[in-house]
N, C-alpha and C. Protein backbone atom coordinates (compact mmCIF):
# COMPACT_ATOMS: atom_id res chain seq x y z
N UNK A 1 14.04 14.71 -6.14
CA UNK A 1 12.73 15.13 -6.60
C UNK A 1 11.82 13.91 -6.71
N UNK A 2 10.38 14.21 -6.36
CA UNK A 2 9.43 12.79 -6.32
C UNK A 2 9.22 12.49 -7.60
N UNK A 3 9.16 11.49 -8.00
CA UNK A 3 8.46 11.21 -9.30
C UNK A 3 7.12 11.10 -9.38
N UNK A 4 6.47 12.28 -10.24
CA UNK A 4 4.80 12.61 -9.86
C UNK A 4 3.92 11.37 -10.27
N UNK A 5 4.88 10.50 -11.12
CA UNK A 5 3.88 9.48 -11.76
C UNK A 5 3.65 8.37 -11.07
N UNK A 6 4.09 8.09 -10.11
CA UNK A 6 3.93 6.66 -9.25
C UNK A 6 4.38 7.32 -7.90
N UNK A 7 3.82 6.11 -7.04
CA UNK A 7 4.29 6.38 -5.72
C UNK A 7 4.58 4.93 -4.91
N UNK A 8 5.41 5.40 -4.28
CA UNK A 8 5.55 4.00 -3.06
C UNK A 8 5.12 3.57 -2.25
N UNK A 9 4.90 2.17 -2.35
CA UNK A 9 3.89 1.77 -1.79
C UNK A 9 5.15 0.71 -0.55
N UNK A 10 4.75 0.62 0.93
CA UNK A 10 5.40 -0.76 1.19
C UNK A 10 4.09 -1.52 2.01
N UNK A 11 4.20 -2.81 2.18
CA UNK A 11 3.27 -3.59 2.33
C UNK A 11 4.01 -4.85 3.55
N UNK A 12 4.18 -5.50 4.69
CA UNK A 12 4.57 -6.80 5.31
C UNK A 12 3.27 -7.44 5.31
N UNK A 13 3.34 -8.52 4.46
CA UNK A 13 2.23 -9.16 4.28
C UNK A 13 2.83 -11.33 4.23
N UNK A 14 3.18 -12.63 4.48
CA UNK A 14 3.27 -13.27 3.74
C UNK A 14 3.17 -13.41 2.70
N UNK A 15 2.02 -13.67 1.93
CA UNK A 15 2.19 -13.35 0.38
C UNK A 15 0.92 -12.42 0.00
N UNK A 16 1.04 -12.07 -0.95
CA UNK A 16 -0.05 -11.27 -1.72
C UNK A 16 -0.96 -12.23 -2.67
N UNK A 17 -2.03 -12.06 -2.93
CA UNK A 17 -2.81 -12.95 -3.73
C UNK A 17 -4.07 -12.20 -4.08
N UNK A 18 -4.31 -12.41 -5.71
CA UNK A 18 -5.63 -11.37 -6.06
C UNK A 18 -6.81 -12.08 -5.58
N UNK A 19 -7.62 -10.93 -5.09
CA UNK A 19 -8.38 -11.31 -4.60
C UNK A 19 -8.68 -11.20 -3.11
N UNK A 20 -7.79 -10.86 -2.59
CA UNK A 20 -7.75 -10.59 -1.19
C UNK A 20 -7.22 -9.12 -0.99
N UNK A 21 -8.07 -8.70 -0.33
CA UNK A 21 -7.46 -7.13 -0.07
C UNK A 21 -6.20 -7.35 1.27
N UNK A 22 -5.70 -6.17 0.76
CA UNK A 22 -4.79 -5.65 1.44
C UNK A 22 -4.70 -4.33 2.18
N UNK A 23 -3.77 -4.05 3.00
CA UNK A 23 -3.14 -2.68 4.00
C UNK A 23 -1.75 -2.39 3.17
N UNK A 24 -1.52 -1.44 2.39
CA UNK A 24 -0.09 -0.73 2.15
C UNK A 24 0.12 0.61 2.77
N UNK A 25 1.29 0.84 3.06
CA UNK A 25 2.09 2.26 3.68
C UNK A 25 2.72 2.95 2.61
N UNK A 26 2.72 4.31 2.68
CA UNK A 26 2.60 5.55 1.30
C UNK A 26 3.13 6.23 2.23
N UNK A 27 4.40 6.97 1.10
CA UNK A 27 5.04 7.66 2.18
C UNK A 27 6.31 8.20 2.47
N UNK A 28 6.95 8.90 3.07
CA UNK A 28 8.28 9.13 3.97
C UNK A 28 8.22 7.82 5.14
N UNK A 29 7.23 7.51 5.68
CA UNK A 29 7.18 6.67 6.91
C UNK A 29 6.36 5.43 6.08
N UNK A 30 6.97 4.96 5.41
CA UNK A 30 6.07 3.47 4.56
C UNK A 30 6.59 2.77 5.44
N UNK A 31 8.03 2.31 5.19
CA UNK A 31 8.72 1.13 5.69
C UNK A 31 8.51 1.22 7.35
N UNK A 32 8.70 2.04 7.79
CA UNK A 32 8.40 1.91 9.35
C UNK A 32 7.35 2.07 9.84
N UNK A 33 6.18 2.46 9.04
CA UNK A 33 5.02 1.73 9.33
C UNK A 33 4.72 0.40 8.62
N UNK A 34 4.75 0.05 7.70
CA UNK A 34 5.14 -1.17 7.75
C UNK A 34 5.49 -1.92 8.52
N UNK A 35 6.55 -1.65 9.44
CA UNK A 35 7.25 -2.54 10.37
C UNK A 35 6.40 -2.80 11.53
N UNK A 36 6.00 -1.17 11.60
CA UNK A 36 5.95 -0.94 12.73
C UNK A 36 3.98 -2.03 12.92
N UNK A 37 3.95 -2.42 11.85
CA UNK A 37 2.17 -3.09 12.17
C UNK A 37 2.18 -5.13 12.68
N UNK A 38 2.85 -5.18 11.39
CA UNK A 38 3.10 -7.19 11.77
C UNK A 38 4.69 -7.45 12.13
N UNK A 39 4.47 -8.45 13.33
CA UNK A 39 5.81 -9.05 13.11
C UNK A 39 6.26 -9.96 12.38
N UNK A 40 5.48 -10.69 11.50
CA UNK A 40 5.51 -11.65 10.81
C UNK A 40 5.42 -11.42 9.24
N UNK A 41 5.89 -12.04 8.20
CA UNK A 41 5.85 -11.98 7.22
C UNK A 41 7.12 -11.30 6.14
N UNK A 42 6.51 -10.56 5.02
CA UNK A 42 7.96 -10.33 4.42
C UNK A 42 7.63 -8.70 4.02
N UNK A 43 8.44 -7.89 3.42
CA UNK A 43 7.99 -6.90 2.77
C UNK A 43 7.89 -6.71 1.62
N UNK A 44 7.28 -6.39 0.67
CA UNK A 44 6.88 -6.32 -0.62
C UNK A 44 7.00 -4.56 -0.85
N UNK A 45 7.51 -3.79 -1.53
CA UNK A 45 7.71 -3.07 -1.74
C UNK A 45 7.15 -2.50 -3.38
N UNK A 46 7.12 -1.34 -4.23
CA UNK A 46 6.88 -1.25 -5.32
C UNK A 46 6.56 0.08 -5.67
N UNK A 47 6.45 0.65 -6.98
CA UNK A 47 6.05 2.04 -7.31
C UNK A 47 4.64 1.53 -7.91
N UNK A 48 3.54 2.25 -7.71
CA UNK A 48 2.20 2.11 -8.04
C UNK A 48 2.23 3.21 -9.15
N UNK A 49 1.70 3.53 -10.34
CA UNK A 49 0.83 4.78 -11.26
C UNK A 49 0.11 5.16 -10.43
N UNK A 50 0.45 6.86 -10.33
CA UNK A 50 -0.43 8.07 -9.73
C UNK A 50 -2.00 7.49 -10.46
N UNK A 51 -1.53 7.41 -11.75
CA UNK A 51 -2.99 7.07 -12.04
C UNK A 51 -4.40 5.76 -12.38
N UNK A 52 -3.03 4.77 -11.53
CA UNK A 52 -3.93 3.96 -11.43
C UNK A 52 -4.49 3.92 -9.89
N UNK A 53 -3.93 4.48 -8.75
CA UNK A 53 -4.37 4.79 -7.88
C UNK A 53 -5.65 5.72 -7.44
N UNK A 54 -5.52 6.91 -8.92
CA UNK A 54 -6.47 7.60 -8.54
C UNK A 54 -7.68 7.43 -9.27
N UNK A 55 -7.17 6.12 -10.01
CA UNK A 55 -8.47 5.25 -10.87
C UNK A 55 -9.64 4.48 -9.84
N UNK A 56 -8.51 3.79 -8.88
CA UNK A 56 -9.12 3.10 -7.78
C UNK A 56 -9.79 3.89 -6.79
N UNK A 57 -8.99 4.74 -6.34
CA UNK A 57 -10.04 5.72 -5.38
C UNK A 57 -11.11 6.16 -5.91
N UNK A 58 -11.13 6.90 -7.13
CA UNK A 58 -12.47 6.91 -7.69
C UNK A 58 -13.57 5.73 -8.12
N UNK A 59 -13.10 4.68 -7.90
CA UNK A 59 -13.95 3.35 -7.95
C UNK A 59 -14.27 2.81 -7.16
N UNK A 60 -13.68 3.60 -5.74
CA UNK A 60 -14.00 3.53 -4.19
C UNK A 60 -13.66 1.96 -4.19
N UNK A 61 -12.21 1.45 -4.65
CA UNK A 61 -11.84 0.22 -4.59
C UNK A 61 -10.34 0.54 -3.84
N UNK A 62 -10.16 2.33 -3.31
CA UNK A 62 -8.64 2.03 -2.58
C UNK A 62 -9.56 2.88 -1.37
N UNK A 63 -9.45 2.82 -0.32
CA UNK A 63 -9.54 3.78 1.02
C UNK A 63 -8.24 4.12 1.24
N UNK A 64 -8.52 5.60 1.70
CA UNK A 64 -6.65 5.95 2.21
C UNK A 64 -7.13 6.63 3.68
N UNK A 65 -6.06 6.56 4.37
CA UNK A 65 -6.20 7.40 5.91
C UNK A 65 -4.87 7.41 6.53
N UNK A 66 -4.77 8.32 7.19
CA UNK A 66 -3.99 8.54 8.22
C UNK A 66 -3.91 7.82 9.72
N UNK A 67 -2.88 6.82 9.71
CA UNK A 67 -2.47 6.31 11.51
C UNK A 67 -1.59 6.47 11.96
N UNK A 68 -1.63 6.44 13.03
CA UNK A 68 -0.42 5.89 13.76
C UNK A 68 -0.21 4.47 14.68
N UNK A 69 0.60 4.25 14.19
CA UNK A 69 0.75 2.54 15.03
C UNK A 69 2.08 2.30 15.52
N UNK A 70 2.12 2.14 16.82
CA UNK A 70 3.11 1.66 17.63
C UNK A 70 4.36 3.05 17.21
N UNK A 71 3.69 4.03 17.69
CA UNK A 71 3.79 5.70 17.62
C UNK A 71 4.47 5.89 16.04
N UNK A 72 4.20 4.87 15.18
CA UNK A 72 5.02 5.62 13.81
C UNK A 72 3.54 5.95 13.14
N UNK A 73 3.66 7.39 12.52
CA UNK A 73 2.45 8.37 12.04
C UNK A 73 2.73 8.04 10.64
N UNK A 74 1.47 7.46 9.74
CA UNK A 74 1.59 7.65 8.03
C UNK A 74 0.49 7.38 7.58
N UNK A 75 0.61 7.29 6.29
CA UNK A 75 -0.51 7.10 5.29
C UNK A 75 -1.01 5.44 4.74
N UNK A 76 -1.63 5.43 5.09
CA UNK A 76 -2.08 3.64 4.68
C UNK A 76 -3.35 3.54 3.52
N UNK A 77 -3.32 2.79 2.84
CA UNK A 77 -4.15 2.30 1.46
C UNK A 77 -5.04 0.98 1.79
N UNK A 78 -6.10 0.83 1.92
CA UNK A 78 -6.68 -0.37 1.89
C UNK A 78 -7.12 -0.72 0.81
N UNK A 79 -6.67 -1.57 -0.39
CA UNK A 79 -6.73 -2.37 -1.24
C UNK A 79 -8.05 -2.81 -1.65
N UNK A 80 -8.92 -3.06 -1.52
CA UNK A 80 -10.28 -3.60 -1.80
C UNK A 80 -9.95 -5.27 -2.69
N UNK A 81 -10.57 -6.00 -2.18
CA UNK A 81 -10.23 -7.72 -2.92
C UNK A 81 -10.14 -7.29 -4.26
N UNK A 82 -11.28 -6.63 -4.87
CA UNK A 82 -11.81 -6.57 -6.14
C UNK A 82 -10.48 -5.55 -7.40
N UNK A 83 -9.36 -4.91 -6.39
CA UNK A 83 -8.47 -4.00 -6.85
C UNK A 83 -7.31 -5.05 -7.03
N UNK A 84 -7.05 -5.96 -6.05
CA UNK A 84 -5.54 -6.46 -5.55
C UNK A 84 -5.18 -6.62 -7.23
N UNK A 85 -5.71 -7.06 -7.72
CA UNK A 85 -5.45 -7.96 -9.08
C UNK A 85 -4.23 -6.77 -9.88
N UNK A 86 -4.61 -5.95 -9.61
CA UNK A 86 -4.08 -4.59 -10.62
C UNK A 86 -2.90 -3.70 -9.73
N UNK A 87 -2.84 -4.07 -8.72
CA UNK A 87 -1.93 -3.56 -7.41
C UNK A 87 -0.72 -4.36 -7.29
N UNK A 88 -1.00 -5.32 -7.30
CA UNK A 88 0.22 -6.68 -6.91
C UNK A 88 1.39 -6.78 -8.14
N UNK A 89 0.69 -6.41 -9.41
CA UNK A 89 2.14 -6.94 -10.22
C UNK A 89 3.08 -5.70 -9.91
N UNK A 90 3.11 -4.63 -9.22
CA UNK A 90 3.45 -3.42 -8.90
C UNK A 90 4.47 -3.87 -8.00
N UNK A 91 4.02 -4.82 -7.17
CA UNK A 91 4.99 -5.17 -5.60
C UNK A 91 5.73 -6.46 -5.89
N UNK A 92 6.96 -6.35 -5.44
CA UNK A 92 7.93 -7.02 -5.79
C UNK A 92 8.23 -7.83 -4.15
């Protein structure tokens, strides 16, 4: 069963740093989209609050959409610089 209160986030990024936005994968297909975007770097993984996510979208500080990249189909989060700060202690 999902746990309604957070969700998973995965991220291949080198490092994370506030202040700089980011791309995370949400999902059944996180990790392999994830993979499937950089060859470089590490993965950072983490459970986010349902409701701090839907704090950010309403502060139009997360964008979410649907891709596909290198044919794996999912859900991706764009971070906004001004959000990372509150996102990152989440990812491990």
């Amino acid at each position: 069963m999902q746990d309604l209160r957070s969700k998973s986030l995965q991220i291949r990024q080198p490092h994370l740093n506030a202040g700089r936005g980011f791309y995370v994968a949400t999902g059944e297909n996180a990790e392999a989209l994830a993979n499937a975007v950089r060859t470089g770097g590490r993965i950072f993984s983490g459970r986010v609050p349902k409701a701090l996510i839907e704090t950010l979208r309403t502060g139009r500080l997360l964008e979410e959409a649907r891709v596909t990249m290198n044919g794996v189909q999912g859900t991706q989060y764009y971070i906004r610089p001004e959000a990372a700060q509150y996102v990152i202690p989440f990812l491990k």
